[in-house]
Structures are given as C-alpha cells and as structure tokens.
N, C-alpha and C. Protein backbone atom coordinates (compact mmCIF):
# COMPACT_ATOMS: atom_id res chain seq x y z
N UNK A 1 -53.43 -9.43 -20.11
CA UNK A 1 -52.41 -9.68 -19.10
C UNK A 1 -53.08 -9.79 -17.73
N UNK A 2 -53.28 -11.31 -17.11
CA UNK A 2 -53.55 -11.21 -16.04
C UNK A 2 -52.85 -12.04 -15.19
N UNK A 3 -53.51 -12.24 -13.41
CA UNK A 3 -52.72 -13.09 -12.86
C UNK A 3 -52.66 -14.38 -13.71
N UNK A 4 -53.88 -14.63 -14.42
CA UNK A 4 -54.04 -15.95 -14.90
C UNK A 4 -52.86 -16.45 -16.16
N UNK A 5 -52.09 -15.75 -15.72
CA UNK A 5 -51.20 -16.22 -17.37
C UNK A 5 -49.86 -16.69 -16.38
N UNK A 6 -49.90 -17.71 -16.48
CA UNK A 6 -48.66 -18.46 -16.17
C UNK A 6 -47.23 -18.16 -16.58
N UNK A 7 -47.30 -17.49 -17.61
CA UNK A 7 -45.88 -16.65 -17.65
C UNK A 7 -45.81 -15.52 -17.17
N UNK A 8 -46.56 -14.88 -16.58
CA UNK A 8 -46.16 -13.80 -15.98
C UNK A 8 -46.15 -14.17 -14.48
N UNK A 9 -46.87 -15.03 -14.16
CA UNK A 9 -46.80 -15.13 -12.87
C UNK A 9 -45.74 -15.76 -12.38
N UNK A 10 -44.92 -16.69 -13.31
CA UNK A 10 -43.40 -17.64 -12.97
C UNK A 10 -42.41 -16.45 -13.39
N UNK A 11 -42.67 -15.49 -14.00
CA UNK A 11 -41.69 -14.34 -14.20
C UNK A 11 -42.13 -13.37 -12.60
N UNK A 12 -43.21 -12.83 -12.14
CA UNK A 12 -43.13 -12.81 -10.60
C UNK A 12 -42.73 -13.54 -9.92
N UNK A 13 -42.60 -14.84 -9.67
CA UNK A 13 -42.43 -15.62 -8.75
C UNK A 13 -40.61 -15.32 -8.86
N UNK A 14 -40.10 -14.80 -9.79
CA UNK A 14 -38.46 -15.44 -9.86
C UNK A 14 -38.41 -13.43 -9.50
N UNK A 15 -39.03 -12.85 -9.91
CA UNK A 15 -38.29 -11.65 -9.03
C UNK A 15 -38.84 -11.39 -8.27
N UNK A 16 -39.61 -12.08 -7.06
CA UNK A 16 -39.98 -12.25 -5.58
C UNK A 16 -38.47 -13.00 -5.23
N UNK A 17 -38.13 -13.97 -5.57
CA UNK A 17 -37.10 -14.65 -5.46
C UNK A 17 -35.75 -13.81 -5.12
N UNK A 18 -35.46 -12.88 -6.88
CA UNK A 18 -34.85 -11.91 -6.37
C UNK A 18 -34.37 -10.87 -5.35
N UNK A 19 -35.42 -10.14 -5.27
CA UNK A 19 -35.81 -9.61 -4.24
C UNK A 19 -35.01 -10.14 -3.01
N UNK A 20 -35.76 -11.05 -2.80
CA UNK A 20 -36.11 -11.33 -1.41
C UNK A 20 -34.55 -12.50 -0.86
N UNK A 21 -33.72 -13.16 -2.62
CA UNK A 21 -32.42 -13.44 -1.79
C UNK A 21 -31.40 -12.34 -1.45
N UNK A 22 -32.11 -11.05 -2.42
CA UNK A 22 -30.54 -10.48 -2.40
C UNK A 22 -30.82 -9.43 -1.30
N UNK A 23 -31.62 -9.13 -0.88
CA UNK A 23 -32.11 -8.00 0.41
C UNK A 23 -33.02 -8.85 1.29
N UNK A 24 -33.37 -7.84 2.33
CA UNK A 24 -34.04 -7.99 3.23
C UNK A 24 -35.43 -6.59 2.80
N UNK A 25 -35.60 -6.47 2.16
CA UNK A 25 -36.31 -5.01 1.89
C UNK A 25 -37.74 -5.30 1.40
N UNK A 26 -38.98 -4.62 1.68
CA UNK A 26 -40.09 -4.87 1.57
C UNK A 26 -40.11 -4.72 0.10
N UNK A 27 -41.30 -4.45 -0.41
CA UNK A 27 -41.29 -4.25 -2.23
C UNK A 27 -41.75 -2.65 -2.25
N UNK A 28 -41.54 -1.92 -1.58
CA UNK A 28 -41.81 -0.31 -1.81
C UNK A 28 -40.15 0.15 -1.66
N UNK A 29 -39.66 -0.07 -0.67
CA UNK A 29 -38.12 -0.16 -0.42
C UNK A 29 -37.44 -0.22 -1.79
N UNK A 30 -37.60 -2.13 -2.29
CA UNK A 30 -36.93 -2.23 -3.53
C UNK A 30 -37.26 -1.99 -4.90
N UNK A 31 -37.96 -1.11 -5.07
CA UNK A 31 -38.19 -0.50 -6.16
C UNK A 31 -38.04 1.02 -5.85
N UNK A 32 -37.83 1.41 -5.05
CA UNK A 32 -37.42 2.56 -4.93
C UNK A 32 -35.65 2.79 -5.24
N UNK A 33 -35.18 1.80 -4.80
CA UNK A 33 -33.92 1.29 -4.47
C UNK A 33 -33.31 1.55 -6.18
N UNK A 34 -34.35 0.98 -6.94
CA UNK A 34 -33.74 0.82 -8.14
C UNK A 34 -34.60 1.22 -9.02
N UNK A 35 -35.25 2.74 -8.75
CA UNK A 35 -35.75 3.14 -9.74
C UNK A 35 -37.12 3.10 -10.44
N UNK A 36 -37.80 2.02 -9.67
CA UNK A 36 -39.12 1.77 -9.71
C UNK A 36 -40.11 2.21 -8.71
N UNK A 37 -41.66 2.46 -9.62
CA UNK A 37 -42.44 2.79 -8.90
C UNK A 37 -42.96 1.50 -8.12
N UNK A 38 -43.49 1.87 -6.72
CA UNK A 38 -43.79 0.38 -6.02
C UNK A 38 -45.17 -0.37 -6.94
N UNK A 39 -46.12 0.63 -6.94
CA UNK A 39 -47.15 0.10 -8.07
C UNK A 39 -46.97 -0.74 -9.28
N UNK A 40 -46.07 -0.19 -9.77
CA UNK A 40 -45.34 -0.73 -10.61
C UNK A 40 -44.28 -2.18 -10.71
N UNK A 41 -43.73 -2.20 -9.81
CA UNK A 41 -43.05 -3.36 -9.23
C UNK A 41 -43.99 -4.41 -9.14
N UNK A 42 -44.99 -3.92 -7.87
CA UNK A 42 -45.94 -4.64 -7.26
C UNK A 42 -46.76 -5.44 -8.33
N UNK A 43 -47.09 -5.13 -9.79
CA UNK A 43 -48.04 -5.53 -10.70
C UNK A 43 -46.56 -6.51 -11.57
N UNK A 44 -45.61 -6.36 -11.17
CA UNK A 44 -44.33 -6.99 -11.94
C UNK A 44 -44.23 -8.22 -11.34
N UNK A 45 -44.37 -7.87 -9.57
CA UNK A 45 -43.60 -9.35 -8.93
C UNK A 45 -45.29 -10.07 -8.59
N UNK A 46 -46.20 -9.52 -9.25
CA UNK A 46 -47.44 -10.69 -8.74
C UNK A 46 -47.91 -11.33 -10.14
N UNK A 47 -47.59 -10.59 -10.98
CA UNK A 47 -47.44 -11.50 -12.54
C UNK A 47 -48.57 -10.68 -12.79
N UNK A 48 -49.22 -9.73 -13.02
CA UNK A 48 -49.98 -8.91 -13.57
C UNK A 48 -49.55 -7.84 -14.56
N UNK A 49 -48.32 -7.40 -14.66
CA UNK A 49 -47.64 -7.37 -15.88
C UNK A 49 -46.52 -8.29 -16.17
N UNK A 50 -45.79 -8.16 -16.92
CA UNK A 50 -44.58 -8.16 -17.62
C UNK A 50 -43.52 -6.87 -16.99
N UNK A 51 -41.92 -7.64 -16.80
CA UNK A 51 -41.82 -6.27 -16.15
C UNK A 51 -40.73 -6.11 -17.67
N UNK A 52 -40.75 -4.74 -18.13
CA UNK A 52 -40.59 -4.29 -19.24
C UNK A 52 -38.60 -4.55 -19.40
N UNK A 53 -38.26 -4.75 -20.52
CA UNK A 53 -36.59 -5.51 -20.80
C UNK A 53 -35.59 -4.08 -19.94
N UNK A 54 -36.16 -3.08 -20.27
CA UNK A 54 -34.72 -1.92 -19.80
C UNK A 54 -34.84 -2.17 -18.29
N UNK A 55 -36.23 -2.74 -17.43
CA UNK A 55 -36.14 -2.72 -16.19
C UNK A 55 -35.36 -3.71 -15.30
N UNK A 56 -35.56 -4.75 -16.46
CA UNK A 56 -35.08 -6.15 -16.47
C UNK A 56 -33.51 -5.70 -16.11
N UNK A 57 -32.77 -4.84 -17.47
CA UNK A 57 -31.87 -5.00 -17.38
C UNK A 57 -31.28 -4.64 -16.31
N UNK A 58 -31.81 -3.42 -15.70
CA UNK A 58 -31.36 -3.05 -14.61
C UNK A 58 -30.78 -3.86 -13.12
N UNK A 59 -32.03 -4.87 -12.77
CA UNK A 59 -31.58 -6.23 -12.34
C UNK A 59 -30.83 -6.88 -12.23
N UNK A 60 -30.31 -7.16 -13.80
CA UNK A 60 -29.42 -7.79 -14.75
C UNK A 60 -27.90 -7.35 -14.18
N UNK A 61 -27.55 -6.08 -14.72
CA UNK A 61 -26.17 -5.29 -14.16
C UNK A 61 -26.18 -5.57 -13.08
N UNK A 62 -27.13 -5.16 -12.18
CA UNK A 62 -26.80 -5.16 -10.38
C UNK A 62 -26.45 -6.48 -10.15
N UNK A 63 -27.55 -7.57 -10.46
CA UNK A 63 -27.18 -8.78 -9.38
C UNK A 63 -26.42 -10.21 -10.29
N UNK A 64 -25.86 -9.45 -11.79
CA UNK A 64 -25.58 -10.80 -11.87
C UNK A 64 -26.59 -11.95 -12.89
N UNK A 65 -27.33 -10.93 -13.52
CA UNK A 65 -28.77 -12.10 -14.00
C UNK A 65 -28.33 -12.26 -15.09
N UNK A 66 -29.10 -13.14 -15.91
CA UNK A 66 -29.37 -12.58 -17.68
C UNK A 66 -31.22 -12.69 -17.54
N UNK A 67 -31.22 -11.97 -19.16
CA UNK A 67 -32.58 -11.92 -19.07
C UNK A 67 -32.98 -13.26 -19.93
N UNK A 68 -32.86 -14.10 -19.83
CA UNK A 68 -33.11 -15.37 -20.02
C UNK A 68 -33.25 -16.04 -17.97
N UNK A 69 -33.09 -15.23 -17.55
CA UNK A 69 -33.26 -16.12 -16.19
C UNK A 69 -34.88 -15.44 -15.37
N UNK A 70 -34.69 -14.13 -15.64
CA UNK A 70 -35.63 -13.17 -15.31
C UNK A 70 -37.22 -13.98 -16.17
N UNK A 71 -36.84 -13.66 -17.74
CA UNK A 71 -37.91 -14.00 -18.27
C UNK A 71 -38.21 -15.92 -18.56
N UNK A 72 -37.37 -16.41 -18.87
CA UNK A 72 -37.49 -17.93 -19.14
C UNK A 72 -36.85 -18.77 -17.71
N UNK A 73 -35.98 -18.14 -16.96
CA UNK A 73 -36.17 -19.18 -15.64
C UNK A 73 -34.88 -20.54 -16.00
N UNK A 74 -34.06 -19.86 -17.15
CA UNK A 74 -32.37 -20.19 -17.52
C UNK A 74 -32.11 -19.76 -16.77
N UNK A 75 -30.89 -20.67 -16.14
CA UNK A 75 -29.90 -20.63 -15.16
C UNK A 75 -28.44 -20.30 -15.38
N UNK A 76 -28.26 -20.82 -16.79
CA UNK A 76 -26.77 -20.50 -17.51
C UNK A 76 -26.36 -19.49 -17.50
N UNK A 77 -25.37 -19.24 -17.01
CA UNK A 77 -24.90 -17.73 -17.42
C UNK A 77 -25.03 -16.86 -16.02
N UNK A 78 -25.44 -16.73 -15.11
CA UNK A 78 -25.76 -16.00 -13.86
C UNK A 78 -24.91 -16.36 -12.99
N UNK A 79 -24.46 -15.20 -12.08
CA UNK A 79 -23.60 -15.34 -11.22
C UNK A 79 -23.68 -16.27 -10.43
N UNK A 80 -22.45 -16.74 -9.64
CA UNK A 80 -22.87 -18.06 -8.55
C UNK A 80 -23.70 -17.69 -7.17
N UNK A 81 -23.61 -16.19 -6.64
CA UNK A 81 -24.55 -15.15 -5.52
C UNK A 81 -25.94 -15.42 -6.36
N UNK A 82 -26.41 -15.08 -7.97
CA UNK A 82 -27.53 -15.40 -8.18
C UNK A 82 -27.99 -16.81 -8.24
N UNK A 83 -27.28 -17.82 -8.46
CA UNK A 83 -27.53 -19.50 -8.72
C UNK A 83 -28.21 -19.78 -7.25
N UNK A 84 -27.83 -19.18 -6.26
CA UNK A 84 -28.08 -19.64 -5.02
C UNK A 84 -29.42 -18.53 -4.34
N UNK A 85 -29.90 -17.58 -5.21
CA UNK A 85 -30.86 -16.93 -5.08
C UNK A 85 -32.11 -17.80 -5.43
N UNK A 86 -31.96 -19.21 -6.76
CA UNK A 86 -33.30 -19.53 -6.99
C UNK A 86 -33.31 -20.81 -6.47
C-alpha cells in the first residue's frame, strides 16, 4: 500500500473533497470531529492507506454518501449537498 497505487490515492483525493466541501476544518480538526486519529486520517486522505469500511461508514451516515462513492467514485445514490461536494 503506497502513494503509488492509484486507488488509494483517487479514494484520498474524494475524501479531501469531502472534507473540505462539507467544512472549513483542517485534517486534525476533522478527524477528531469524527472519531479519527489525525495520523490516521492523514495516511487515508493522501492514499497511503485504505480508509477501513466502519470508518467509511461513518462518513456515509453523516454526509449523505454511499460507499460506492467513497471507494469507487459512484455518484448514484448520494445526497444532492454531497453531488455538489465532487
């Protein structure tokens, strides 16, 4: 698992996205916000991990996602506040 894997890094790139339509909050802020360690986040939204499905879901409930949008970058199904997040 590194930056070099293109799926993890288009799965960071869409919860930088997140992030950053639905707050104004740095990435220590929003993972605190919801339960995450910033380290942890931080290796999520730069594509150096995978961020794990229960964390996902968490996302998911709050803003409106599915995890088809989080992980594959589907649009179907997500609120119209998230449609206008990507």
């Amino acid at each position: 698992m590194t930056t070099d894997d293109p799926e993890y890094a288009e799965i960071g790139a869409r919860l930088k996205a997140i992030r950053v339509g639905f707050s104004d909050l740095k990435q220590a802020a929003w993972a605190e916000k919801h339960g995450f360690r910033q380290t942890q986040y931080n290796n999520w939204e730069k594509g150096v991990r995978r961020i794990p499905v229960e964390a996902a879901e968490v996302l998911c409930d709050r803003y409106g996602l599915t995890l088809d949008a989080i992980y594959r970058g589907r649009m179907d199904g997500i609120s119209q506040q998230a449609l206008k997040v990507f």
